[in-house]
Protein backbone atom coordinates (compact mmCIF):
# COMPACT_ATOMS: atom_id res chain seq x y z
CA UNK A 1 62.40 97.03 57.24
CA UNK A 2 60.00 97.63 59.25
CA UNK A 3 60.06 94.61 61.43
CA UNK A 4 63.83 94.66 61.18
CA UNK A 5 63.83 97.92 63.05
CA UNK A 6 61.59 96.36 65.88
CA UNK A 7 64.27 94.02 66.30
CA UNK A 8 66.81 95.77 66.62
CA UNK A 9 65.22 98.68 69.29
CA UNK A 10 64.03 95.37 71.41
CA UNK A 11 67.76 94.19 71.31
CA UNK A 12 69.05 97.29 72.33
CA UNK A 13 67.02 97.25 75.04
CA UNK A 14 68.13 93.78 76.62
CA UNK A 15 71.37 95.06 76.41
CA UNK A 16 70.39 97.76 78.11
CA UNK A 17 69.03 95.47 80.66
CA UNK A 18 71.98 92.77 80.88
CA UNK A 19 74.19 95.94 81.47
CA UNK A 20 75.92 94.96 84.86
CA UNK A 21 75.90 97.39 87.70
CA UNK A 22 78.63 99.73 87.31
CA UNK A 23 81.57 99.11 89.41
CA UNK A 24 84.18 100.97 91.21
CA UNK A 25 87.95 101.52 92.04
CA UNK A 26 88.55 100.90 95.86
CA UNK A 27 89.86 104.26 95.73
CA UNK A 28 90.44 105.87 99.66
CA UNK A 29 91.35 109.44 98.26
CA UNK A 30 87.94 109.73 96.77
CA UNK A 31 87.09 109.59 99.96
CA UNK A 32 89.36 111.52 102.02
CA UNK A 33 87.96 114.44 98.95
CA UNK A 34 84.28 113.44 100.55
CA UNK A 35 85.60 114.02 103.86
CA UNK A 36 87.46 117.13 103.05
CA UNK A 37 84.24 118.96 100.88
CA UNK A 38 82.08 117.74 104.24
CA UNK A 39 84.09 119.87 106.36
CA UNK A 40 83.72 122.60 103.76
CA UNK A 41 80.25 122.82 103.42
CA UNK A 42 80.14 122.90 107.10
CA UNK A 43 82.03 126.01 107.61
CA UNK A 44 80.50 127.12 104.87
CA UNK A 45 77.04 126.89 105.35
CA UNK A 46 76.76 125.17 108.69
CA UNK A 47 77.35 122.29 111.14
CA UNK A 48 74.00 120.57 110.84
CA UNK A 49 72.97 121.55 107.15
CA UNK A 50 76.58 120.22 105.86
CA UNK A 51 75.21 116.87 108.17
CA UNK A 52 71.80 116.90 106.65
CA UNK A 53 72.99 117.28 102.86
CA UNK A 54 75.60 114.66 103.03
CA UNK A 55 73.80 112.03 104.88
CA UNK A 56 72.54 108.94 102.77
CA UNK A 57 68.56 108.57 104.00
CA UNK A 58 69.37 105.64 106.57
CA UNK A 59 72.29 106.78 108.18
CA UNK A 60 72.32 106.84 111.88
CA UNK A 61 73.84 109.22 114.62
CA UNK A 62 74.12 108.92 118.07
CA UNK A 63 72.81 112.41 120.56
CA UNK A 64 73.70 109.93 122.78
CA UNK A 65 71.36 107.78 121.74
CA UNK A 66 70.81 106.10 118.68
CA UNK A 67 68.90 108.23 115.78
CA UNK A 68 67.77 107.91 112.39
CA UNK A 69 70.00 111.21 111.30
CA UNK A 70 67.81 112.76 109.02
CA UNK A 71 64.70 113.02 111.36
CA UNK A 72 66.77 114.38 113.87
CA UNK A 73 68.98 116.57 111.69
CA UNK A 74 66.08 118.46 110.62
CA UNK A 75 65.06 119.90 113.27
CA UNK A 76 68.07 121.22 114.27
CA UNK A 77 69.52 124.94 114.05
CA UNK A 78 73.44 125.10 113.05
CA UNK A 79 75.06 126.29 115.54
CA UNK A 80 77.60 129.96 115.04
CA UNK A 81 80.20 128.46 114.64
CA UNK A 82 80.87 124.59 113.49
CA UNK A 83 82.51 121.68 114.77
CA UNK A 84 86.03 120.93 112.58
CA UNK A 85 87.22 117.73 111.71
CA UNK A 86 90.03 116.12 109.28
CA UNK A 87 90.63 112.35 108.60
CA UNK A 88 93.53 110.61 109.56
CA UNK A 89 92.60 107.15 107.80
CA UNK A 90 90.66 106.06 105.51
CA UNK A 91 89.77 102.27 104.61
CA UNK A 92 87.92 101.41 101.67
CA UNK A 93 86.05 97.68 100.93
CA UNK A 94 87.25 95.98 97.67
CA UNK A 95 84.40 97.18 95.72
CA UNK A 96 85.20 100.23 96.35
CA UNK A 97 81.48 100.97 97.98
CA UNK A 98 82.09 101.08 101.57
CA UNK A 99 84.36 102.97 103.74
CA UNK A 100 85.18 104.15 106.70
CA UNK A 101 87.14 107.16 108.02
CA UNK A 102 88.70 108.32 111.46
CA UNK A 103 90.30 111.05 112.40
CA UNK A 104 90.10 114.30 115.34
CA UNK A 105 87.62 116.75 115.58
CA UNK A 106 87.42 120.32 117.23
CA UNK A 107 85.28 123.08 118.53
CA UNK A 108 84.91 126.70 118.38
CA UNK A 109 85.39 126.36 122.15
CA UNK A 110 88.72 124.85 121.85
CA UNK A 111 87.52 121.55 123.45
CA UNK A 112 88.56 118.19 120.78
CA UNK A 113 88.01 114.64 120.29
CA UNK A 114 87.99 112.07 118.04
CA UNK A 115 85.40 110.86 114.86
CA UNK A 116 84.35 108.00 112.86
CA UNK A 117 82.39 108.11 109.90
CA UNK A 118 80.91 105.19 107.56
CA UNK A 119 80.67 106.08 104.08
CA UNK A 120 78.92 104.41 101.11
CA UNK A 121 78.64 105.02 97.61
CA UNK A 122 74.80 105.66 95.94
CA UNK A 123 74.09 104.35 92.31
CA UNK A 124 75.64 107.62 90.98
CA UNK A 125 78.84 107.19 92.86
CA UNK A 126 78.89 109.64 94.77
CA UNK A 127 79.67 109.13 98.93
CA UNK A 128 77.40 109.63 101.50
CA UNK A 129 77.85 108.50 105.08
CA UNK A 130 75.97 105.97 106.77
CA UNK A 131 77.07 106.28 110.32
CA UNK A 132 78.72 109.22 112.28
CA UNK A 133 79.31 109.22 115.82
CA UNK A 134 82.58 110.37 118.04
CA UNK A 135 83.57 111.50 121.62
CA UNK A 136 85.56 113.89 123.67
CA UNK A 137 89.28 113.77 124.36
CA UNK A 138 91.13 115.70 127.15
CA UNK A 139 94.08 115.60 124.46
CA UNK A 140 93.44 114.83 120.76
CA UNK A 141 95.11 112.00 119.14
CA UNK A 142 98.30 111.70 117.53
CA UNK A 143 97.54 112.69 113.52
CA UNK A 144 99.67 110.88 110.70
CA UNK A 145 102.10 113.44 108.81
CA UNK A 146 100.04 112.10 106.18
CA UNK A 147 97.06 111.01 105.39
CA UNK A 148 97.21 106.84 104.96
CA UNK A 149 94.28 105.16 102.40
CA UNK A 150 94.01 101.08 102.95
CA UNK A 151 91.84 98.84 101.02
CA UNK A 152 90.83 95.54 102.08
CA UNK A 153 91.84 92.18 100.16
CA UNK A 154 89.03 91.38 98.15
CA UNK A 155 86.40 88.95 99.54
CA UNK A 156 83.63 87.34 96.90
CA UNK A 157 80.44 86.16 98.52
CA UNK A 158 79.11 82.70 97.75
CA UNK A 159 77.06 82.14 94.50
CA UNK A 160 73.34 83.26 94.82
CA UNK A 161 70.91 80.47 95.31
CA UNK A 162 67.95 79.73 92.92
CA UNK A 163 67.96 80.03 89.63
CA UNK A 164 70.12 81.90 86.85
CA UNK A 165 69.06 85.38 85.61
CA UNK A 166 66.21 85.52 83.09
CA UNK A 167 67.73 86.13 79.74
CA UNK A 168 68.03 89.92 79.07
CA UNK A 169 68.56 90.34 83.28
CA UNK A 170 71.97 91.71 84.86
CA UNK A 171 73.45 88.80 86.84
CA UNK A 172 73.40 89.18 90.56
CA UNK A 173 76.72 90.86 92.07
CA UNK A 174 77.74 89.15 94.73
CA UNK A 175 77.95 91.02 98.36
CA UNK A 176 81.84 92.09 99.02
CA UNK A 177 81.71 91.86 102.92
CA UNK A 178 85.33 93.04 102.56
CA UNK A 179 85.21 95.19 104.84
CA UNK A 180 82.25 95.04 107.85
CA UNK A 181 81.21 97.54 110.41
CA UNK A 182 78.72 96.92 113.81
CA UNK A 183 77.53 99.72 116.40
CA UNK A 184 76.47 98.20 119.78
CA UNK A 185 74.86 100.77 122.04
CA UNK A 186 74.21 99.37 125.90
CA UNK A 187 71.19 100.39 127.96
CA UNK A 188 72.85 102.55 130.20
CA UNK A 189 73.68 104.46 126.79
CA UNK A 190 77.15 103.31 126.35
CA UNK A 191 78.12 102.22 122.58
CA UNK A 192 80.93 100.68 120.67
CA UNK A 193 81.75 101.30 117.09
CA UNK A 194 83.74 98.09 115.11
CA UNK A 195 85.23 98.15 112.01
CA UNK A 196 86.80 95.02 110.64
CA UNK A 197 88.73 94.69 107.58
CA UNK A 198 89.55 91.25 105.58
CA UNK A 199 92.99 90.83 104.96
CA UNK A 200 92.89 87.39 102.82
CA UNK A 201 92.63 85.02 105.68
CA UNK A 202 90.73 86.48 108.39
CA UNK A 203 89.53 89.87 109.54
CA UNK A 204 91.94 92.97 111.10
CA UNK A 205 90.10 94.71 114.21
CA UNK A 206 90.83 98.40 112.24
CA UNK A 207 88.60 101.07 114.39
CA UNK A 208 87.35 99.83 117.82
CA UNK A 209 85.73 103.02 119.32
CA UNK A 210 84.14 102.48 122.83
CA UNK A 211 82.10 105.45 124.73
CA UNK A 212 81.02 105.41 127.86
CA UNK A 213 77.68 105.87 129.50
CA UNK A 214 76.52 109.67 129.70
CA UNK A 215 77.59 111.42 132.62
């Protein structure tokens, strides 16, 4: 009995191993909620600790220049009042792991402009964003009625090379690349902010965000 219990607890735990890394619903409201409860917590409790508490611990800003966030988030003061924002669109990768919102922003001041945000999902599923960055408008852009959720077709990388999973070992997921982001910034401290989305043949141009140098 005693060796048949042994067994059995080391069985259980290959399962446990071979589990497969839990997967999720491309789901954009999800993250329109994210966006939404980040906006919150900003009014809430303020512009830069809503920034510093949602930010995933490699995400990137730009003050113009490029940042790591969190270094330069904390040692910031929130300002009295905050910046507000709302999304207009959301896109969300196949996997459901990625995503990426836009939408207008504006300031106690009155003054307004536009946003983009890169979220991604941590092993708890929960969304935190990767990227933030934005600009002024003289007028803000036209908003949907509603707010619109896409999700890209879905896009399999190709199988891993070497060998097969040990036995007892989760196979390797491969890397969705449905939807794919870059953020070029220029030396005079201009930037542009891509988003591409696969749409079963090739890839859609869906945010193309281009700031100028700073005045």
């Amino acid at each position: 009995m005693k060796g048949r219990g042994a067994l059995l607890a080391l069985s259980l735990v290959m399962l446990v191993a071979a589990k497969p890394p839990m997967r999720y619903q491309p789901d954009p409201s999800s993250v329109i909620a994210a966006e939404i409860a980040f906006n919150r917590l900003a009014q809430q409790k303020g512009q830069w600790t809503a920034f510093r508490e949602t930010a995933a611990d490699d995400a990137v800003m730009f003050v113009p220049q490029r940042v790591m966030a969190k270094d330069w988030l904390k040692k910031q003061a929130d300002p009295p009042a905050s910046v507000s924002w709302s999304p207009s669109i959301v896109y969300v990768s196949c996997d459901g792991l990625l995503a990426a919102s836009t939408g207008n922003w504006k300031r106690p001041d009155g003054s307004v402009g536009y946003f983009t945000t890169l979220w991604r999902r941590d092993k708890k599923g929960r969304w935190h964003w990767i990227l933030d960055h934005g600009d002024r408008l003289a007028t803000e852009r036209d908003a949907p009625e509603f707010l619109t959720g896409k999700v890209a077709t879905c896009k399999r990388g190709a199988r891993p090379e070497g060998p097969p999973p040990a036995k007892g070992e989760a196979p390797p997921v491969p890397q969705d690349d449905s939807l794919i982001w870059s953020a070029d910034v220029a030396t005079d401290g201009s930037r542009r902010v891509t988003v591409r989305m696969w749409n079963g043949t090739g890839y859609d141009v869906v945010i193309d965000d281009k700031v100028g140098a700073p005045s």
